[in-house]
C-alpha atoms as a PDB file:
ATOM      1  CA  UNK A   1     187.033  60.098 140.543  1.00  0.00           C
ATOM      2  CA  UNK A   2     187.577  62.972 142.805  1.00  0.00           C
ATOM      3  CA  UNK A   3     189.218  62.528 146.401  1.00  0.00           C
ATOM      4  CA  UNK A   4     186.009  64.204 147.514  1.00  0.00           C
ATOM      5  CA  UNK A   5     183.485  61.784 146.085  1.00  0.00           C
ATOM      6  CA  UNK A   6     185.731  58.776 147.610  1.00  0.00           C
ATOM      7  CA  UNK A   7     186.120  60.441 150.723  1.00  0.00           C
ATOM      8  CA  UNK A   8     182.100  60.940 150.783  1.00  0.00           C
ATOM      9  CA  UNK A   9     181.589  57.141 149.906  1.00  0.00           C
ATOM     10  CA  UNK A  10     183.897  56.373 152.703  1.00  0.00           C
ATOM     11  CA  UNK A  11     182.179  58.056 155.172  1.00  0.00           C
ATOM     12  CA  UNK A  12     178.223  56.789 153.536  1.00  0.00           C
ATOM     13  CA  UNK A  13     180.317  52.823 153.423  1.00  0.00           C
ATOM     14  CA  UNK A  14     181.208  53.578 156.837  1.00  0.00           C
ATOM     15  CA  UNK A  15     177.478  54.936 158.835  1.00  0.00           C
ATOM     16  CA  UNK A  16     176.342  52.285 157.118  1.00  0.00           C
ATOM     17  CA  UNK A  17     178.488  50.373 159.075  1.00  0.00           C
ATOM     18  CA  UNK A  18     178.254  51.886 161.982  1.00  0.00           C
ATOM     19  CA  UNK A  19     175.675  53.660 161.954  1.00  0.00           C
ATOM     20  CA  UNK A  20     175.546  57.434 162.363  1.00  0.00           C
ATOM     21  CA  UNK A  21     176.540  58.656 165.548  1.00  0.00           C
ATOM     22  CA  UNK A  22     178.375  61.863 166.992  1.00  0.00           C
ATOM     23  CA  UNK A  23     181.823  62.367 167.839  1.00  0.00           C
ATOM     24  CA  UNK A  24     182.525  64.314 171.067  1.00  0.00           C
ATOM     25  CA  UNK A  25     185.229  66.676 171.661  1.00  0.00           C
ATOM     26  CA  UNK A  26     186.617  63.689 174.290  1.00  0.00           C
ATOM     27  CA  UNK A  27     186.127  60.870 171.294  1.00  0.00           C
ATOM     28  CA  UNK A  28     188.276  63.130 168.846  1.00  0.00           C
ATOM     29  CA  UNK A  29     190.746  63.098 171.309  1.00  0.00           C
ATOM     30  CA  UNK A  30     190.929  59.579 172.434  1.00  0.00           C
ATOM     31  CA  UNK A  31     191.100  58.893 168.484  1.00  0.00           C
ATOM     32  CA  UNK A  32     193.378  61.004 167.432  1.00  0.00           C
ATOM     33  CA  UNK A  33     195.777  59.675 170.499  1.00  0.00           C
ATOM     34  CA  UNK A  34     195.383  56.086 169.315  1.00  0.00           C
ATOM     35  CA  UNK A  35     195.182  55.840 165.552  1.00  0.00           C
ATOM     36  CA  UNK A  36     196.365  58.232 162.420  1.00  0.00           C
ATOM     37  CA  UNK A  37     194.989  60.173 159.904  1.00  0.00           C
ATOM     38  CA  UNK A  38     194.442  58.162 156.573  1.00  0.00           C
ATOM     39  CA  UNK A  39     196.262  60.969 154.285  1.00  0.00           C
ATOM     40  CA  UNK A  40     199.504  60.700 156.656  1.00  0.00           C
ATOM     41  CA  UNK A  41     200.037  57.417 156.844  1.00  0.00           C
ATOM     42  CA  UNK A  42     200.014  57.268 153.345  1.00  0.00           C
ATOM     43  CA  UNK A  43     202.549  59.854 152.676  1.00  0.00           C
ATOM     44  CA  UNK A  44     204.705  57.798 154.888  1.00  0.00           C
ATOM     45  CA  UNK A  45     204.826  54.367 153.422  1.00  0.00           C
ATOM     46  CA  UNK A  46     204.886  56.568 149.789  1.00  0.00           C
ATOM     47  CA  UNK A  47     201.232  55.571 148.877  1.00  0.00           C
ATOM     48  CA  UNK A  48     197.957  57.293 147.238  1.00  0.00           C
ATOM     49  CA  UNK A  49     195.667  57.747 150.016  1.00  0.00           C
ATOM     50  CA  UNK A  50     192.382  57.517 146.666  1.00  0.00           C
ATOM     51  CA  UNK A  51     193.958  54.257 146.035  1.00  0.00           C
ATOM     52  CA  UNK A  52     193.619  52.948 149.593  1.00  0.00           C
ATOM     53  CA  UNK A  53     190.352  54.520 149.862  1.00  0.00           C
ATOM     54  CA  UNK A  54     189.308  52.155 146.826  1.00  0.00           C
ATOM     55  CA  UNK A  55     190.947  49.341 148.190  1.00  0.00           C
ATOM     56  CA  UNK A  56     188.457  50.143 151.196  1.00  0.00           C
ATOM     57  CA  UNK A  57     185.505  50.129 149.069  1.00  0.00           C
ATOM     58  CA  UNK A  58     186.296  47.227 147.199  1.00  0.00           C
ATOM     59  CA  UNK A  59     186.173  45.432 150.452  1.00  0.00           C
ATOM     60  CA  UNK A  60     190.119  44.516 150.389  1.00  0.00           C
ATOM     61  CA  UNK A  61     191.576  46.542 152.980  1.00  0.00           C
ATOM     62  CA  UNK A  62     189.453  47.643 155.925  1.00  0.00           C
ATOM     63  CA  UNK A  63     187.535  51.045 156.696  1.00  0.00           C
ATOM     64  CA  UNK A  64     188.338  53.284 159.256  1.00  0.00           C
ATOM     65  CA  UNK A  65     188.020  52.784 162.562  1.00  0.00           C
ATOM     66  CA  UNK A  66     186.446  55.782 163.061  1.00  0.00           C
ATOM     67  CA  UNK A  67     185.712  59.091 160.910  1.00  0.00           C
ATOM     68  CA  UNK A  68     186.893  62.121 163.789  1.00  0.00           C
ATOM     69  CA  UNK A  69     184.338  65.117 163.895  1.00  0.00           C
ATOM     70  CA  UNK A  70     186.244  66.922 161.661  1.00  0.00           C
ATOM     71  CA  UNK A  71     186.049  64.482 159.235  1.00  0.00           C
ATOM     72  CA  UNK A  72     189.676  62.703 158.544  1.00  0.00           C
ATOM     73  CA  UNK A  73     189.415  58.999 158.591  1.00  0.00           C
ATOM     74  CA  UNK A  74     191.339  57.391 161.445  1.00  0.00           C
ATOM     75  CA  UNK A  75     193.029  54.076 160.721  1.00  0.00           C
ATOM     76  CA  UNK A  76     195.654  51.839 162.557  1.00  0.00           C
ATOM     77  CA  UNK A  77     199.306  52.889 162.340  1.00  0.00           C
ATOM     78  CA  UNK A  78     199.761  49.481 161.089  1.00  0.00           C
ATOM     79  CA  UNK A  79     197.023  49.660 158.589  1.00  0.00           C
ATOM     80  CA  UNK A  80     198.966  48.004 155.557  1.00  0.00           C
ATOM     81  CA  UNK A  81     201.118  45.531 158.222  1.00  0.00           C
ATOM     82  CA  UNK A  82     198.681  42.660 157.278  1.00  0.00           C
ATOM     83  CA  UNK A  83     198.308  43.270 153.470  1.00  0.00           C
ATOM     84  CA  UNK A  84     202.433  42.657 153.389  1.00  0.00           C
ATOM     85  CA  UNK A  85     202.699  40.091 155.392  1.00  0.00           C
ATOM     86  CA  UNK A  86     200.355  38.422 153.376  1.00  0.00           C
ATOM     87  CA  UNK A  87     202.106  38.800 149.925  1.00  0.00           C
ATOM     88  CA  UNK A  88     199.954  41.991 148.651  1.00  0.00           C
ATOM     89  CA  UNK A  89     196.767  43.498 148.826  1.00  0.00           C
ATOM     90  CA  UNK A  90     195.252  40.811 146.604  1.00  0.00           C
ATOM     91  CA  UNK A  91     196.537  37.964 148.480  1.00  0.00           C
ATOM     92  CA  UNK A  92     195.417  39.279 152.103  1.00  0.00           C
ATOM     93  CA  UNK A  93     191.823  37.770 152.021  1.00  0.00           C
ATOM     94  CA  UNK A  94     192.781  33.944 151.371  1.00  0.00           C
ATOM     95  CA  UNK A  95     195.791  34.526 153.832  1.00  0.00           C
ATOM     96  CA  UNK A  96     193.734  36.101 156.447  1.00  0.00           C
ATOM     97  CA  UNK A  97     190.852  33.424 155.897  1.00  0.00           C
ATOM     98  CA  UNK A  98     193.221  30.725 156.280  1.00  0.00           C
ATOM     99  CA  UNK A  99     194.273  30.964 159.616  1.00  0.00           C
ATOM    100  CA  UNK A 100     190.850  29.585 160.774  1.00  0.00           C
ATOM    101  CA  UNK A 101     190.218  25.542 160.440  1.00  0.00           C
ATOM    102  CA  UNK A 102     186.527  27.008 160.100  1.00  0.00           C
ATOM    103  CA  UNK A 103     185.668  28.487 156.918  1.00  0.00           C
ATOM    104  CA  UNK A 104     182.474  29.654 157.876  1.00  0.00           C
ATOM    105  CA  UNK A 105     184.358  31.336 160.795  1.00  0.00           C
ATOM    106  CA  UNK A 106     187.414  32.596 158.694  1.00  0.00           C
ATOM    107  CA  UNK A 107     185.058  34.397 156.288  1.00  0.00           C
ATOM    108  CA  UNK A 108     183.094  36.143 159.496  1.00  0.00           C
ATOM    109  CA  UNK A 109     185.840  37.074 161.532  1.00  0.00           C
ATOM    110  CA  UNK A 110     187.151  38.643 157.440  1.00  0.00           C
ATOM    111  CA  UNK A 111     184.215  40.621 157.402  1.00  0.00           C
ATOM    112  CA  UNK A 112     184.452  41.698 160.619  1.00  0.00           C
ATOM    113  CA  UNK A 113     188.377  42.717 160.087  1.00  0.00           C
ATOM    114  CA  UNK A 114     187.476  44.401 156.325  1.00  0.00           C
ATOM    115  CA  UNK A 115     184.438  46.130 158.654  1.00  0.00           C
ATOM    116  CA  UNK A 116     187.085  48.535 159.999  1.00  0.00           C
ATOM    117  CA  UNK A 117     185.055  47.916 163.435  1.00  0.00           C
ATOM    118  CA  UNK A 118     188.394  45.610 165.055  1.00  0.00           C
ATOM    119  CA  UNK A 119     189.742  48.728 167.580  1.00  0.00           C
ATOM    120  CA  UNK A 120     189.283  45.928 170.508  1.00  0.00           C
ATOM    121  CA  UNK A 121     193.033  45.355 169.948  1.00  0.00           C
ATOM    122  CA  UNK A 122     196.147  47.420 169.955  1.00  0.00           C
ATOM    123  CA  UNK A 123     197.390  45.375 166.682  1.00  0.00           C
ATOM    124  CA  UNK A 124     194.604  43.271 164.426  1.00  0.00           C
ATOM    125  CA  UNK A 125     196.096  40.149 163.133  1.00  0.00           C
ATOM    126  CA  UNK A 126     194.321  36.715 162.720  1.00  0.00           C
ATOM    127  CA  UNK A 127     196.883  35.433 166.305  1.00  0.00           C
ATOM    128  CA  UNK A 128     195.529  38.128 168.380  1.00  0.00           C
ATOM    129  CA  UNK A 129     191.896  37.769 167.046  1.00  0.00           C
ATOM    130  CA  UNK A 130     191.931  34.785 168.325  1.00  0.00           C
ATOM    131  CA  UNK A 131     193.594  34.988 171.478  1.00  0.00           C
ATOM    132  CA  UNK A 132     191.500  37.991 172.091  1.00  0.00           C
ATOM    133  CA  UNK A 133     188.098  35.589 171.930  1.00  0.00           C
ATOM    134  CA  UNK A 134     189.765  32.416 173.840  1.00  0.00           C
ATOM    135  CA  UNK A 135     190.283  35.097 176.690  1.00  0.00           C
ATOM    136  CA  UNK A 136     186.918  37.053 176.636  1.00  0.00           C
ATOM    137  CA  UNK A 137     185.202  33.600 176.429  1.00  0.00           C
ATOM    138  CA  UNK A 138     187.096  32.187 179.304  1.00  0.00           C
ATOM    139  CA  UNK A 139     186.826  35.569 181.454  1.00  0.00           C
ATOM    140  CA  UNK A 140     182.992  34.613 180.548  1.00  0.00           C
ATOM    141  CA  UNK A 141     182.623  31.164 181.643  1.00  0.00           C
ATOM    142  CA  UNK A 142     184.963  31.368 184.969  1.00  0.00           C
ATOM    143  CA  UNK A 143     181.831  32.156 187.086  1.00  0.00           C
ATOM    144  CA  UNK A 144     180.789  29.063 186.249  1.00  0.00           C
ATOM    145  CA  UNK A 145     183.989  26.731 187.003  1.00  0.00           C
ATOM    146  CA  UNK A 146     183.222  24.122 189.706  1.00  0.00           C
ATOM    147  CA  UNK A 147     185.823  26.276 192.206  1.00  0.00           C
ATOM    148  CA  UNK A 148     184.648  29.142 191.245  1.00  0.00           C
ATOM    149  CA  UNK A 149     185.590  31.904 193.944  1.00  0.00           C
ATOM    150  CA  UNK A 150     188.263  29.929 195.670  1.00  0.00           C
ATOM    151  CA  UNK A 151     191.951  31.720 195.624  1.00  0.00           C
ATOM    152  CA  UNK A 152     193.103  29.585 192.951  1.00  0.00           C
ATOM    153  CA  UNK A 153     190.318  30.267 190.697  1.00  0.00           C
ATOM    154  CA  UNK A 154     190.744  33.891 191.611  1.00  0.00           C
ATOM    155  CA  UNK A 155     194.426  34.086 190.936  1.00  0.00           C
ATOM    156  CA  UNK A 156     193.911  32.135 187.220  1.00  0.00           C
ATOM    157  CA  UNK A 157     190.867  34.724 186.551  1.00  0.00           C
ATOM    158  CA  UNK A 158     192.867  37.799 187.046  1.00  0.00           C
ATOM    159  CA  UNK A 159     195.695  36.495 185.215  1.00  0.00           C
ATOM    160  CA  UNK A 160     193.484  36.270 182.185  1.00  0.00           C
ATOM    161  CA  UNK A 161     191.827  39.818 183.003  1.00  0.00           C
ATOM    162  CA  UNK A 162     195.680  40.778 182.970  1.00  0.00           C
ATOM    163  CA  UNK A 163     196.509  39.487 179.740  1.00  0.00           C
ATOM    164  CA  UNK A 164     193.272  40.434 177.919  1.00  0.00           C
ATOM    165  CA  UNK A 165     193.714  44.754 179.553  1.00  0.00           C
ATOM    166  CA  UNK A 166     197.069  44.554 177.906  1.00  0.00           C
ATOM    167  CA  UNK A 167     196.219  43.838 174.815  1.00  0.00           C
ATOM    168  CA  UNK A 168     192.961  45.658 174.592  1.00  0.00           C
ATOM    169  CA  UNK A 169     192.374  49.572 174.323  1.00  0.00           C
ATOM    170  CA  UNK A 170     190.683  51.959 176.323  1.00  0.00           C
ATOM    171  CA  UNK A 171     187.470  52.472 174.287  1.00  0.00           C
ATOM    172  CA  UNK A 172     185.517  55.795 173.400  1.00  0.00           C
ATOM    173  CA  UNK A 173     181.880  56.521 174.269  1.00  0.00           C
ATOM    174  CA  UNK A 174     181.683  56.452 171.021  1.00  0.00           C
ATOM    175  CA  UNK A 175     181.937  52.833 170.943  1.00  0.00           C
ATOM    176  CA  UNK A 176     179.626  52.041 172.602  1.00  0.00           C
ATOM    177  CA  UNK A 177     176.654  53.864 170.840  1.00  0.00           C
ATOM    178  CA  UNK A 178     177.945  51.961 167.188  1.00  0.00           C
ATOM    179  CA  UNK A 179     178.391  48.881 169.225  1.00  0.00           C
ATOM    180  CA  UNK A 180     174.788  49.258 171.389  1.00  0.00           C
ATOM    181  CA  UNK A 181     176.082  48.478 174.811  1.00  0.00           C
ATOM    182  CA  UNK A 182     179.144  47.557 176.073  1.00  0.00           C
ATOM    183  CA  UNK A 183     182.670  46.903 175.236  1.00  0.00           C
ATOM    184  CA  UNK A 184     184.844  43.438 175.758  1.00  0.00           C
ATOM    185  CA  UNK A 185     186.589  46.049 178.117  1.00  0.00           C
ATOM    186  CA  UNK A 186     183.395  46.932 180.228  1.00  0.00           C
ATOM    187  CA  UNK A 187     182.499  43.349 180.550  1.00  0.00           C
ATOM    188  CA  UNK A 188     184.938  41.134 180.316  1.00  0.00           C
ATOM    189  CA  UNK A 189     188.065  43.561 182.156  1.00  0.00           C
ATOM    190  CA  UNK A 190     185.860  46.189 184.446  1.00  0.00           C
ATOM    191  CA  UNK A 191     183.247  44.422 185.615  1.00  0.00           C
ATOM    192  CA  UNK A 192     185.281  41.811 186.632  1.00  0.00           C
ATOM    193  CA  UNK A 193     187.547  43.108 188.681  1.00  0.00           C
ATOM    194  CA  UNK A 194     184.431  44.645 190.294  1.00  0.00           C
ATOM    195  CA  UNK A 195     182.472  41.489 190.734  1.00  0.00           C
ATOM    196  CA  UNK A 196     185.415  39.358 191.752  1.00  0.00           C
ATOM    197  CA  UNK A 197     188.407  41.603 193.462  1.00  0.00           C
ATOM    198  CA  UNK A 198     191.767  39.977 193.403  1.00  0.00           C
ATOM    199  CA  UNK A 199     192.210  40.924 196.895  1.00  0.00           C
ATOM    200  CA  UNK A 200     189.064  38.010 197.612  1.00  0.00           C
ATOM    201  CA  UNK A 201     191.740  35.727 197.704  1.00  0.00           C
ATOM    202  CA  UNK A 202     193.310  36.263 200.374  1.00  0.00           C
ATOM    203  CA  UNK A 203     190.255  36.499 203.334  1.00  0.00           C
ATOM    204  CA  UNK A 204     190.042  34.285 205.328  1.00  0.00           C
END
């Protein structure tokens, strides 16, 4: 099969995905500072960039995280990190899956990973997946703590607001037409800091 035929089912595989949205001038940039172009980073590590693509469409390595305007498909630096920790392409799903006691959960957070749509995070592994949701769940619920807006409370909120801005990125506007609103970063880091200001704490 031609690279252009699996470089046109990548991009089909991946509005379907995503939906079909346009990049902006800004979004190319922002992408192009934060991820690499599909065809490099596999005349780096020495592999065939149609190979990876069908390892994309055969649902065993993820899609890109975004297709720039130009049309290169943008992936993580660290695209094949998981695949060899894991033992090999064909071992990465039941590794991957494993790391959740939940199967049901395991499989969704898989097709959310093979989805190519995991840019929340600097580095995708099962670890930071789920240290990601512990902290955007917890940023969620701490209105809600019975000291809720006391310096204490303020202190332990910002400290997870903290933890969760370093390990998240900045975002596009693209992201948030594929996504339909907005980003783990707009709610759970931005508005927060809005709503409840570290400096709080310390009036009187």
């Amino acid at each position: 099969m031609a690279e252009t035929d699996l470089k046109q089912q990548i991009a089909a595989r991946f509005r379907e995905v995503n939906g079909d949205h346009p990049m902006t001038g800004e979004d190319d940039a922002y992408v192009s500072a934060q991820f690499v172009v599909l065809e490099d980073l596999c005349a780096a590590h020495g592999r065939d960039a149609d190979e990876v693509r069908r390892l994309m469409l055969e649902r065993r390595l993820p899609l890109p995280g975004y297709l720039r305007s130009d049309g290169a498909e943008m992936v993580p630096a660290d695209l094949f990190a998981l695949a060899e920790e894991a033992g090999g392409v064909d071992r990465l799903e039941a590794w991957f899956t494993a790391h959740w006691a939940d199967r049901a959960a395991g499989r969704e957070e898989w097709n959310s990973y093979i989805s190519g749509q995991y840019v929340c995070l600097h580095s995708v592994t099962p670890a930071n997946i789920q240290r990601k949701d512990y902290l955007t769940g917890a940023i969620s619920a701490a209105p809600d703590e019975p000291d809720a807006g006391s310096a204490e409370w303020t202190e332990r909120l910002h400290a997870l607001i903290d933890e969760l801005d370093a390990w998240e990125p900045a975002f596009t506007a693209y992201d948030r037409l594929r996504f339909n609103g907005p980003t783990s970063r707009d709610s759970c880091i931005v508005a927060m800091r809005a709503r409840f200001p570290r400096a709080a704490s310390r009036i009187a």
